[in-house]
N, C-alpha and C. Protein backbone atom coordinates (compact mmCIF):
# COMPACT_ATOMS: atom_id res chain seq x y z
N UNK A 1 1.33 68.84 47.84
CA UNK A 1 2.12 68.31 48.95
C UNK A 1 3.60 68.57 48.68
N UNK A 2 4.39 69.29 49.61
CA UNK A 2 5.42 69.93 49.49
C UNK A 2 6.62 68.42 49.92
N UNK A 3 7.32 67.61 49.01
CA UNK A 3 7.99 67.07 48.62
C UNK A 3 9.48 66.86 48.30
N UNK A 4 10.62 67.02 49.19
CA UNK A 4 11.85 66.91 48.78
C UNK A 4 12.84 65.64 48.68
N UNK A 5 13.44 65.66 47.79
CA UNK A 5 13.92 63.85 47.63
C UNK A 5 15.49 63.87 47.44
N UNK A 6 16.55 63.53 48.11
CA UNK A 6 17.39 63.70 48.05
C UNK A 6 17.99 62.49 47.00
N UNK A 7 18.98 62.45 46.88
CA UNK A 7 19.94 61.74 45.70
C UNK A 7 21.53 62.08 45.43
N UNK A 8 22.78 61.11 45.00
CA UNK A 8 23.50 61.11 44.46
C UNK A 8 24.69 60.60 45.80
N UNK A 9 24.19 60.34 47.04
CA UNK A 9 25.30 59.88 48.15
C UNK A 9 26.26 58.40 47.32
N UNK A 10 26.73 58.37 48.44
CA UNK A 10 27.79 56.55 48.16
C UNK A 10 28.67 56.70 48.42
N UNK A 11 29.89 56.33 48.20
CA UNK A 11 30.51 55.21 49.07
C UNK A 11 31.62 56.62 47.97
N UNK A 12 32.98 57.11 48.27
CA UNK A 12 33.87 57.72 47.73
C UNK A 12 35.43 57.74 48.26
N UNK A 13 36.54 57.73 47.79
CA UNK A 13 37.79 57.87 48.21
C UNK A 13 37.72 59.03 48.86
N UNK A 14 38.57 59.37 49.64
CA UNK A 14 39.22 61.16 50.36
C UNK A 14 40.05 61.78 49.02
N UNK A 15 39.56 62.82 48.70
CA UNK A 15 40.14 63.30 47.76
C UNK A 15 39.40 63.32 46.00
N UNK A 16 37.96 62.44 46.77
CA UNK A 16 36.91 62.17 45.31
C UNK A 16 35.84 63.69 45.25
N UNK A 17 34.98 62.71 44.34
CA UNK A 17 33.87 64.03 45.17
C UNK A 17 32.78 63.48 44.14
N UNK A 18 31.73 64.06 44.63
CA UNK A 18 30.06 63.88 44.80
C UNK A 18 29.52 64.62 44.29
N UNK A 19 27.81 64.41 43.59
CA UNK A 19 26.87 65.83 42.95
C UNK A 19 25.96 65.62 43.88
N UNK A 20 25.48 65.80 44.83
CA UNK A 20 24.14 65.38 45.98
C UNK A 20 22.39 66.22 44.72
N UNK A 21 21.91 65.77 44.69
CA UNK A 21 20.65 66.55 44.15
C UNK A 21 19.61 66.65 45.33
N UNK A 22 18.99 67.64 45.16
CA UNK A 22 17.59 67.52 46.26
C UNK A 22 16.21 67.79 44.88
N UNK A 23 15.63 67.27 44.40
CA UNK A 23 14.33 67.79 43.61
C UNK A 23 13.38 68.01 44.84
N UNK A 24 12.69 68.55 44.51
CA UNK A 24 11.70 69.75 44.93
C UNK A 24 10.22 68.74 43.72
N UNK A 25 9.01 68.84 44.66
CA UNK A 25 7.88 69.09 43.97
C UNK A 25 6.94 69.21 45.14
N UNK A 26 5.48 69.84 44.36
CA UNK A 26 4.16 70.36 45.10
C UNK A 26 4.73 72.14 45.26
N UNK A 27 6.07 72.16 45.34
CA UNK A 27 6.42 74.34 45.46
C UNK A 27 7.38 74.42 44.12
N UNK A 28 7.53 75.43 43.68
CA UNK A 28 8.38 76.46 43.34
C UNK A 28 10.15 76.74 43.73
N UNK A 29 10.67 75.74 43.92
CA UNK A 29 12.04 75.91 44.74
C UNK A 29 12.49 77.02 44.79
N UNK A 30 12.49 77.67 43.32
CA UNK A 30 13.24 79.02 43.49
C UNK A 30 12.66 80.04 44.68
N UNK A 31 11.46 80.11 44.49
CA UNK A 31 10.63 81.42 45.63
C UNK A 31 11.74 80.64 47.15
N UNK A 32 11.59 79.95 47.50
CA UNK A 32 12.17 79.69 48.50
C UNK A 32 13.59 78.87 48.93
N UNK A 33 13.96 79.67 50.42
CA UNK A 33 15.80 79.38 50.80
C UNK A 33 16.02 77.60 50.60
N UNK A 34 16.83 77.17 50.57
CA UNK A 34 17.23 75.62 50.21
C UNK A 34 18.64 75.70 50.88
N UNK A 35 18.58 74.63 51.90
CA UNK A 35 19.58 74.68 52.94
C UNK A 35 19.69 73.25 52.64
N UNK A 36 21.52 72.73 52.50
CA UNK A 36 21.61 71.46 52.51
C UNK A 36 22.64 71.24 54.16
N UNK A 37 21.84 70.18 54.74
CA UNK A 37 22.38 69.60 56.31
C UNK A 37 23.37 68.49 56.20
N UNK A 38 24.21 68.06 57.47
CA UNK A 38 24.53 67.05 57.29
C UNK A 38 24.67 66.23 58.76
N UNK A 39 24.22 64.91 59.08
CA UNK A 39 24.40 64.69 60.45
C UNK A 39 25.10 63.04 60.43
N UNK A 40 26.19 63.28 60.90
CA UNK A 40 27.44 61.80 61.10
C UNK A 40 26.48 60.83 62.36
N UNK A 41 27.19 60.06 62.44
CA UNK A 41 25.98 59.24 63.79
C UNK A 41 26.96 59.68 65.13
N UNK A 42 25.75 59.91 65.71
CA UNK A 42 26.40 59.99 67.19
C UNK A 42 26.78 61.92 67.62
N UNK A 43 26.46 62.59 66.20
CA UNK A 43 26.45 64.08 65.99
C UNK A 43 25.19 64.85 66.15
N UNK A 44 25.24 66.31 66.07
CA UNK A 44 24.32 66.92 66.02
C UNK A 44 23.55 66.98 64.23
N UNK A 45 23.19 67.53 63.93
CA UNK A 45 22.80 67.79 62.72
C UNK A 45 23.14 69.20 62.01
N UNK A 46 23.92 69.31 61.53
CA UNK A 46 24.77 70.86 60.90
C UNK A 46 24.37 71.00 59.53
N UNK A 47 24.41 72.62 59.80
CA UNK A 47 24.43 73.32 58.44
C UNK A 47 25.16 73.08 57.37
N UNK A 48 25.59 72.75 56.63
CA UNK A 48 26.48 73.11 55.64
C UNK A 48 26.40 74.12 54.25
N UNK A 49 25.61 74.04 53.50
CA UNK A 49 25.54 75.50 52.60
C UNK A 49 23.71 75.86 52.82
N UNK A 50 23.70 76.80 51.86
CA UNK A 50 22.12 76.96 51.70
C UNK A 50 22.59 78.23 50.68
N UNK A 51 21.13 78.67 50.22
CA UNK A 51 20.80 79.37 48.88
C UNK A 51 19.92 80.11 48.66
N UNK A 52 19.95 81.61 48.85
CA UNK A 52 18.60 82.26 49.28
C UNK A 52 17.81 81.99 47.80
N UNK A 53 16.53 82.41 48.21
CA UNK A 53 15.55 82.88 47.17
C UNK A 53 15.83 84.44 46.49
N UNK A 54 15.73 85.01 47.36
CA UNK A 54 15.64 86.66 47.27
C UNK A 54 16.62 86.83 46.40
N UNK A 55 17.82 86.68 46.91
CA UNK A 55 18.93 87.11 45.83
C UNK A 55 19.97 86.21 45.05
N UNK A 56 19.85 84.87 45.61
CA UNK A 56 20.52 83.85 44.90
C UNK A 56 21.80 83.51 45.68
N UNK A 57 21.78 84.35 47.06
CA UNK A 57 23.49 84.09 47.84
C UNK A 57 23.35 82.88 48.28
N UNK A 58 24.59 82.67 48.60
CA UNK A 58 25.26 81.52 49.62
C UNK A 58 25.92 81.77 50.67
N UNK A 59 25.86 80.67 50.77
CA UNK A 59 26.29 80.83 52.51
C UNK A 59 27.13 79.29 52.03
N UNK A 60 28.12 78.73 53.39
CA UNK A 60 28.90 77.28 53.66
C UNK A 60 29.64 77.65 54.82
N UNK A 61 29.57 76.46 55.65
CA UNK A 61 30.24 76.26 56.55
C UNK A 61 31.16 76.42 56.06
N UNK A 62 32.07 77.12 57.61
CA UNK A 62 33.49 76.75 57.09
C UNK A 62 34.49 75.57 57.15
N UNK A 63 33.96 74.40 57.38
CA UNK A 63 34.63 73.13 57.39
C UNK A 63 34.60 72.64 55.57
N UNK A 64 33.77 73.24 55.07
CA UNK A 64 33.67 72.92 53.48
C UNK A 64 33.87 74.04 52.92
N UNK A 65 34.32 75.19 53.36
CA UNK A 65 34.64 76.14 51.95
C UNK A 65 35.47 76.40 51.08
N UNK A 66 34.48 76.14 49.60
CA UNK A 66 36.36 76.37 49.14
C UNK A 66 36.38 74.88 47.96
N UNK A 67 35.63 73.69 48.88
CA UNK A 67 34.92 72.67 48.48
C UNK A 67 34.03 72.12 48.08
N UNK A 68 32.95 72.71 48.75
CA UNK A 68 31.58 72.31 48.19
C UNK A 68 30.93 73.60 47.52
N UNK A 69 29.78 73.59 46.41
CA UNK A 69 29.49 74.75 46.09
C UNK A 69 27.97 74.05 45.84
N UNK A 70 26.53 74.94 46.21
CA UNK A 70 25.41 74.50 46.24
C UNK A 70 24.95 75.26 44.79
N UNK A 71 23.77 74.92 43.97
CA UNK A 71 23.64 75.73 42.79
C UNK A 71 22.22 75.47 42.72
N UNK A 72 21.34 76.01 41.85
CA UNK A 72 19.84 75.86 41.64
C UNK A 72 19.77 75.67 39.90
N UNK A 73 18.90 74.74 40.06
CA UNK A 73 18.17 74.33 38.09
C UNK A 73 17.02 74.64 38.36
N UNK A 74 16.55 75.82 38.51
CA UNK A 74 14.80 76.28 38.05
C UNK A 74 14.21 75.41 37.45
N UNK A 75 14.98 75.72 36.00
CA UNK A 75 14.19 74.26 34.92
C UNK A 75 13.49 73.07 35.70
N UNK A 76 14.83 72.56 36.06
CA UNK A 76 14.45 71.50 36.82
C UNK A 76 13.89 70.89 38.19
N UNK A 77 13.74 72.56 38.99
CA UNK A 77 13.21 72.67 39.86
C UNK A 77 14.21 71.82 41.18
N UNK A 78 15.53 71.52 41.35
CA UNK A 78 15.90 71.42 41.80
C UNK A 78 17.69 71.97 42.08
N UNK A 79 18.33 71.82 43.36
CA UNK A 79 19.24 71.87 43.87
C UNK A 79 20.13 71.18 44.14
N UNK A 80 21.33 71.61 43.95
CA UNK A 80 22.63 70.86 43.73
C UNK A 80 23.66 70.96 45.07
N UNK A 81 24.35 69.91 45.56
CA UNK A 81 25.75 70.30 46.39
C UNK A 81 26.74 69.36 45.58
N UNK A 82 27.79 70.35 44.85
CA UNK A 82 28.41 69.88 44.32
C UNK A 82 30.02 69.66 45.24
N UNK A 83 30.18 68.14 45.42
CA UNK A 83 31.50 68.23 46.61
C UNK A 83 32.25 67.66 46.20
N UNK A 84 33.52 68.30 46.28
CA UNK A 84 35.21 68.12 45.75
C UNK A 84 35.77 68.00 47.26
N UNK A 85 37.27 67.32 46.48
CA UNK A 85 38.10 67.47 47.75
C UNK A 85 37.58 66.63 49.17
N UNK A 86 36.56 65.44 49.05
CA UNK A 86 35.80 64.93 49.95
C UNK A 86 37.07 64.35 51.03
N UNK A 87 36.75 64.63 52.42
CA UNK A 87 37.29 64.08 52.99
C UNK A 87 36.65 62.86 54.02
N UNK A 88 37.16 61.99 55.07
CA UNK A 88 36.44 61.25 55.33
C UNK A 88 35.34 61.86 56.61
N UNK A 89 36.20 63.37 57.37
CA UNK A 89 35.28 63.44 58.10
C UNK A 89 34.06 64.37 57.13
N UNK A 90 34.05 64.60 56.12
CA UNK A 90 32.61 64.47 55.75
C UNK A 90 31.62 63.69 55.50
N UNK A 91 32.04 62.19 55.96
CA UNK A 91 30.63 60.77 56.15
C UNK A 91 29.73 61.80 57.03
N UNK A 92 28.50 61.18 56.51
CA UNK A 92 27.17 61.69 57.21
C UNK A 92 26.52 61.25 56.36
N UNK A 93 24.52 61.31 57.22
CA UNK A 93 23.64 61.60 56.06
C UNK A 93 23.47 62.75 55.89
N UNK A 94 23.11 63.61 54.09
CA UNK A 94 22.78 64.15 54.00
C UNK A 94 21.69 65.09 53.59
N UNK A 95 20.56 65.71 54.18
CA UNK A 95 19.51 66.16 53.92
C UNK A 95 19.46 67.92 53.29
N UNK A 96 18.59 67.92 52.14
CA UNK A 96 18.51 69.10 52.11
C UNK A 96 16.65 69.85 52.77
N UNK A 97 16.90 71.18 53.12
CA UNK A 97 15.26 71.60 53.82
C UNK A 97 15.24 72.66 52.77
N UNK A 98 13.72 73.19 52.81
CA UNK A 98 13.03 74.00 52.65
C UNK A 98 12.48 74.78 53.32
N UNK A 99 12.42 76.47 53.56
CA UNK A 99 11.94 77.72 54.27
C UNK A 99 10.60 77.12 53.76
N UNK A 100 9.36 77.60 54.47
CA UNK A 100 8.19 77.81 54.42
C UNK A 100 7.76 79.20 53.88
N UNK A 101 8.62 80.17 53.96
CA UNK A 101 8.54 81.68 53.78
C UNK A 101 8.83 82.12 52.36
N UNK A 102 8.47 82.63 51.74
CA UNK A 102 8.53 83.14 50.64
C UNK A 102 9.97 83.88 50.55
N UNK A 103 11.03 84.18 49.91
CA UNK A 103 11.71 85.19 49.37
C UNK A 103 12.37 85.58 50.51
N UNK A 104 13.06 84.24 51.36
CA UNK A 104 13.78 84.89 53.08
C UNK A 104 15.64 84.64 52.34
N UNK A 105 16.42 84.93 53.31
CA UNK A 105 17.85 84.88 53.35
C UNK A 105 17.66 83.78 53.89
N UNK A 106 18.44 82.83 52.94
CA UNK A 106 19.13 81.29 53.75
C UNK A 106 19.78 81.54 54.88
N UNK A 107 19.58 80.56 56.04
CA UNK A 107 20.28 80.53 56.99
C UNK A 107 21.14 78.98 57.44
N UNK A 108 22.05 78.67 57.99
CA UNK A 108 22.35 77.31 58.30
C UNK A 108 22.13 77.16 59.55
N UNK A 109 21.10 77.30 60.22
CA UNK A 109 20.58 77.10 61.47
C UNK A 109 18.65 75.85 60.74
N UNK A 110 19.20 74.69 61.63
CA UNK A 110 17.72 74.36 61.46
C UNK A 110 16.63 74.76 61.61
N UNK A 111 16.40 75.71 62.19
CA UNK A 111 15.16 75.95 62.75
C UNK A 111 14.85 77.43 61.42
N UNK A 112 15.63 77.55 60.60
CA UNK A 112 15.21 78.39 59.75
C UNK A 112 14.65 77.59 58.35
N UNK A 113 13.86 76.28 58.29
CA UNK A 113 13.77 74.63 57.44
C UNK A 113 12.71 74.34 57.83
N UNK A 114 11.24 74.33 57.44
CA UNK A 114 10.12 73.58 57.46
C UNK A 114 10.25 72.25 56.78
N UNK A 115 10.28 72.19 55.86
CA UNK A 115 10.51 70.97 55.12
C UNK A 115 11.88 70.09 54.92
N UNK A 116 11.75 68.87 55.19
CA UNK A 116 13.13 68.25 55.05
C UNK A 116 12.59 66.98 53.98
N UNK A 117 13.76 66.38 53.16
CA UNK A 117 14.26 64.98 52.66
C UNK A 117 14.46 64.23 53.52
N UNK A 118 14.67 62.92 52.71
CA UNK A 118 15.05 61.67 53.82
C UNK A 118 16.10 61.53 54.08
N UNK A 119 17.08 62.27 53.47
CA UNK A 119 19.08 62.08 53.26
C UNK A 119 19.15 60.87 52.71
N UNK A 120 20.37 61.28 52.49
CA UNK A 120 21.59 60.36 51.27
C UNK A 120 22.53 60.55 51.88
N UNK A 121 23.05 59.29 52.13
CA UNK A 121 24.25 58.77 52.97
C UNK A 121 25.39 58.60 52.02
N UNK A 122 26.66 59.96 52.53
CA UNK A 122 27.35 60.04 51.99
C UNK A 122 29.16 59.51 53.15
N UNK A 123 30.03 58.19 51.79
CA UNK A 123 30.63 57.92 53.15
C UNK A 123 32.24 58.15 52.23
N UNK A 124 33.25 58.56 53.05
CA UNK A 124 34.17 58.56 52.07
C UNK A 124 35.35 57.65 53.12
N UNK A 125 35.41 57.06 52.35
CA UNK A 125 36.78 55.85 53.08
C UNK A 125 37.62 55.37 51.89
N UNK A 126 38.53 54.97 52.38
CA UNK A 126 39.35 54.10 51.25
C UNK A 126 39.60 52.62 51.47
């Protein structure tokens, strides 16, 4: 049973910053793209980075580049968004998905995400 669990949100100053984790179990994370989302209330639900399989690229919005950087632990079978420089309009929850497809190019479009987490609500205020 294909399984993703998000972790590491809370409560941060503007100007802090965050490690978000997604673990992965029942697949292989690496074989497949790992896209982390983010949706504020009252918003759509947006892309923000992702991480192919095939070759290891990235991708990030450009409202976070520069800031956030996504990374993979094989070992550990999971994925990282590591975020600096937090500002407040980055409050949201955040979810990371999983491709169903073997060895595709990450995309930050949902509909390229079979599998999702529950998100981790990330809020930055002072």
């Amino acid at each position: 049973q294909v399984q993703l669990v998000e972790s590491g949100g809370g409560l941060v100053q503007p100007g802090g910053s965050l490690r978000l984790s997604c673990a992965a179990s029942g697949f292989t994370l690496d074989y497949y793209a790992i896209g982390w989302f983010r949706q504020a209330p009252g918003k759509e639900r947006e892309g923000v980075s992702c991480i192919s399989s095939s070759d290891g690229s990235t991708y990030y919005a450009d409202s976070v580049k520069g800031r956030f950087t996504i990374s993979r632990d094989n070992a550990k079978n999971t994925v990282y968004l590591q975020m600096n420089s937090l500002k407040p309009e980055d409050t949201a929850v955040y979810y990371c998905a999983a491709d169903a497809v073997l060895f595709r190019l990450c995309v930050l479009s949902r509909r390229g995400y079979d599998y999702w987490g529950q998100g981790t609500q990330v809020t930055v205020s002072s």
